[in-house]
C-alpha atoms as a PDB file:
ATOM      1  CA  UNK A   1       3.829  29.637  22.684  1.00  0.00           C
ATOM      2  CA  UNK A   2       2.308  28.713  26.266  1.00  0.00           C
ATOM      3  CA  UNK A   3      -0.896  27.522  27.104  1.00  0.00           C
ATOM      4  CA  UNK A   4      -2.633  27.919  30.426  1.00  0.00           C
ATOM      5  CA  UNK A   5      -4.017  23.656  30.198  1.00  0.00           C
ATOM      6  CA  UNK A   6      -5.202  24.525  34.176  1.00  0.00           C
ATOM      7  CA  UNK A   7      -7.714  27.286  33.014  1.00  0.00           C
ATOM      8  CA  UNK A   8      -8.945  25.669  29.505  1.00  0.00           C
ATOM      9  CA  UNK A   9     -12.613  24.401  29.169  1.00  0.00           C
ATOM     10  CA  UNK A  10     -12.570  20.569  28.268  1.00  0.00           C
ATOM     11  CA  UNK A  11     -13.991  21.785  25.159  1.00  0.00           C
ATOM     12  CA  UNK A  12     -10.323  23.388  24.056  1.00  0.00           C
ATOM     13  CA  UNK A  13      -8.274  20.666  25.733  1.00  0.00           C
ATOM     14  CA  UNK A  14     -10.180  18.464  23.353  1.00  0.00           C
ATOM     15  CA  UNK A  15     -10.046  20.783  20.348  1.00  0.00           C
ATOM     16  CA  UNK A  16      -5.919  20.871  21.106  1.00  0.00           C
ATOM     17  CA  UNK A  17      -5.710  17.590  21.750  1.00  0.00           C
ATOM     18  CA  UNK A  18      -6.823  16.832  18.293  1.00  0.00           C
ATOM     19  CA  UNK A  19      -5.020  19.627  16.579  1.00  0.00           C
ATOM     20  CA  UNK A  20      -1.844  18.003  18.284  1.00  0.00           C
ATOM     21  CA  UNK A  21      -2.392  14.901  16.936  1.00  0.00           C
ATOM     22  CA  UNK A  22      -2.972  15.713  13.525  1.00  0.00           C
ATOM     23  CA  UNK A  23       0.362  18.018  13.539  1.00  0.00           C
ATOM     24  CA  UNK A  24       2.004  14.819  15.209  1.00  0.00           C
ATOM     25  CA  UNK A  25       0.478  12.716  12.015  1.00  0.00           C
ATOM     26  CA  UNK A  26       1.250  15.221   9.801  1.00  0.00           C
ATOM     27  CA  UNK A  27       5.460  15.586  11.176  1.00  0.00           C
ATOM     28  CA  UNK A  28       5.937  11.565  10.952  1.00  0.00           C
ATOM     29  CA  UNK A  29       4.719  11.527   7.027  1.00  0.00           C
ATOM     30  CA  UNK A  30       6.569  14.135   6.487  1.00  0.00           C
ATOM     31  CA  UNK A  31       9.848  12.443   8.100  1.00  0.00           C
ATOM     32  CA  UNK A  32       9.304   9.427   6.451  1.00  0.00           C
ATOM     33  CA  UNK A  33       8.774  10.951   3.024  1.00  0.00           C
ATOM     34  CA  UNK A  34      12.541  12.545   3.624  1.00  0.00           C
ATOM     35  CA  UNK A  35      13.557   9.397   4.273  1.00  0.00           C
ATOM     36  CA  UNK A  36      12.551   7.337   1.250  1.00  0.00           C
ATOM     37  CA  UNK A  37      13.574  10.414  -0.679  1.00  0.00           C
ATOM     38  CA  UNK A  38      17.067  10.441   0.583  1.00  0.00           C
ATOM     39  CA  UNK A  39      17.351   6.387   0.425  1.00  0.00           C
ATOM     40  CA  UNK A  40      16.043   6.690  -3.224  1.00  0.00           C
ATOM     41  CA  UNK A  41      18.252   9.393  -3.968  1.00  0.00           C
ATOM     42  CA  UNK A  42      21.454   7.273  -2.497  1.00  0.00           C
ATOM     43  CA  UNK A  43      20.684   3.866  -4.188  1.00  0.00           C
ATOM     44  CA  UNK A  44      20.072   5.605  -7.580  1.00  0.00           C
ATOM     45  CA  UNK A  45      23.264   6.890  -6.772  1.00  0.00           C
ATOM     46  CA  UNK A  46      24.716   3.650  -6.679  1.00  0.00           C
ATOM     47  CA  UNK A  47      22.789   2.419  -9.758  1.00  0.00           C
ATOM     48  CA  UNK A  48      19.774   0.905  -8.429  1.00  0.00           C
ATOM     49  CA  UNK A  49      16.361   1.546  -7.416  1.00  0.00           C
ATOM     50  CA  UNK A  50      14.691   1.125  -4.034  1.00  0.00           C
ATOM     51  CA  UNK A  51      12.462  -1.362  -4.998  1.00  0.00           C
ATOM     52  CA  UNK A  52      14.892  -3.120  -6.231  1.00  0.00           C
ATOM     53  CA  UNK A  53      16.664  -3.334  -3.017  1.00  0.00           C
ATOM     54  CA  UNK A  54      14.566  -3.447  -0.771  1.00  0.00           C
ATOM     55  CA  UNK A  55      11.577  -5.719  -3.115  1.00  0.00           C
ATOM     56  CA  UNK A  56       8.837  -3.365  -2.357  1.00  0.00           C
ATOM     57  CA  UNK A  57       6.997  -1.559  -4.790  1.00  0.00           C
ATOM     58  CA  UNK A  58       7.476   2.108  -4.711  1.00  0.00           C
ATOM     59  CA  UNK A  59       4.787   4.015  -6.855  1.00  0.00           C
ATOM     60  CA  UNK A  60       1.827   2.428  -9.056  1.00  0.00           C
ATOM     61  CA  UNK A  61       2.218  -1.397 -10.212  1.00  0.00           C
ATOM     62  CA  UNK A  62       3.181  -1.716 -14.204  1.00  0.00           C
ATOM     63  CA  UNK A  63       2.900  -4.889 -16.340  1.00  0.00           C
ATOM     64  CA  UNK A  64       6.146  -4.496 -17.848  1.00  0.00           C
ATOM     65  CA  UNK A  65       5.950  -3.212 -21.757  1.00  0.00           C
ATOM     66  CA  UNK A  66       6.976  -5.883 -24.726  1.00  0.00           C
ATOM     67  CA  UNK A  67       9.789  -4.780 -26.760  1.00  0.00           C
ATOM     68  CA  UNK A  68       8.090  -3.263 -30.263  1.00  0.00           C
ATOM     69  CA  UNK A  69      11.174  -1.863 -32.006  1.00  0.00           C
ATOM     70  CA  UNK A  70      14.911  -3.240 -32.433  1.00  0.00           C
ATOM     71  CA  UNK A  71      18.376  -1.342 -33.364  1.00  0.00           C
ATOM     72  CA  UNK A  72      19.338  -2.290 -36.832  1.00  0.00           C
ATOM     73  CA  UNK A  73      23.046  -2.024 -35.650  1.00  0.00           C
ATOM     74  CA  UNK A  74      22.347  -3.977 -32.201  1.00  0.00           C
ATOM     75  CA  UNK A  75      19.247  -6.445 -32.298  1.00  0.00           C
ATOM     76  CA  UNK A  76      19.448  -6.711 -28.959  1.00  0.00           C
ATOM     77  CA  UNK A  77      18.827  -2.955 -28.214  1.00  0.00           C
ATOM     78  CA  UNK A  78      15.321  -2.692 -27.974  1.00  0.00           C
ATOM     79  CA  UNK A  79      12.466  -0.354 -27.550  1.00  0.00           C
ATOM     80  CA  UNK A  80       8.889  -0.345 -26.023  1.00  0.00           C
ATOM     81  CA  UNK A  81       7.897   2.494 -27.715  1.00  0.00           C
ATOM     82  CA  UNK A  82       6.969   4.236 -24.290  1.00  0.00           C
ATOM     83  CA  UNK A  83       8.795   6.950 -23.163  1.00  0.00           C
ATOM     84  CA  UNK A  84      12.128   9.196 -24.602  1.00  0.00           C
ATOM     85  CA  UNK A  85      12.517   7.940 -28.038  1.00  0.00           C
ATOM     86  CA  UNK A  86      16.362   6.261 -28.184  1.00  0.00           C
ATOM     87  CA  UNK A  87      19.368   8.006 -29.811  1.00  0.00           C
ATOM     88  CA  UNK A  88      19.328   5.380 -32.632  1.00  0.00           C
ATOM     89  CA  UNK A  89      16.113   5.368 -33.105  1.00  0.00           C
ATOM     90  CA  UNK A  90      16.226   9.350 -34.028  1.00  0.00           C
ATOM     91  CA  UNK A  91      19.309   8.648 -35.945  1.00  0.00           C
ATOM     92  CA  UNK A  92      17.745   5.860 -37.645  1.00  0.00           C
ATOM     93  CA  UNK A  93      14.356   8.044 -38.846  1.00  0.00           C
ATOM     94  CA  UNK A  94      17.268  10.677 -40.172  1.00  0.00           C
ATOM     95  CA  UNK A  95      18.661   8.117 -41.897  1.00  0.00           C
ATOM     96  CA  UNK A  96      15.480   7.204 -43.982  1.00  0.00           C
ATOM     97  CA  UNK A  97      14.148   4.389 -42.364  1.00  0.00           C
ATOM     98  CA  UNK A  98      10.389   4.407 -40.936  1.00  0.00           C
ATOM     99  CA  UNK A  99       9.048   3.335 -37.574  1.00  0.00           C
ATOM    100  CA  UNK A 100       7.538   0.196 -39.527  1.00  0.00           C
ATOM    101  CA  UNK A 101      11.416  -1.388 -40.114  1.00  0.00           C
ATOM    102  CA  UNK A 102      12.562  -0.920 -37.284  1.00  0.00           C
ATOM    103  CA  UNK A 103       9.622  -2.876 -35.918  1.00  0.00           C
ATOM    104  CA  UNK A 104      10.207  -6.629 -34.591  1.00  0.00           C
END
């Protein structure tokens, strides 16, 4: 696509000019979105998380959750209660035992 810029009102250079812009605007967020994507991507492939790396917060700020429930087999194996429910706490509800004992 060619425009004629020697024959265009100052009007349409203007309107251009801030179509331009906005695509420039528009290319570099896009860019840097692929980036932190693909960096993301790679240090969760090495078993971390960009934040962790790099000590900036990625996505919306989270007091972090208090342990509510414990594995009977493993005290130390905990859960919050947010999120997937653990293996042995599924096994553990098969087994008999309510939400309540497992509780710490």
């Amino acid at each position: 696509m060619t425009f004629d810029l020697e024959n265009m009102t100052l009007e349409d250079l203007k309107k251009h000019q801030t179509q331009v812009a906005k695509a420039i605007s528009g290319f570099a967020e896009k860019q840097k979105q692929k980036a932190i994507e693909a960096l993301d991507a790679k240090a969760r492939e090495m078993g971390y998380s960009l934040a962790e790396l790099t000590g900036l917060q990625t996505g919306r700020k989270r007091s972090a959750a208090v342990a509510k429930y414990a594995n009977p087999a493993n005290p130390a194996d905990t859960w919050t209660g947010r999120g997937r429910k653990p293996r042995w706490f599924d096994a553990a509800l098969k087994a008999g035992k309510s939400a309540d004992d497992l509780r710490i």
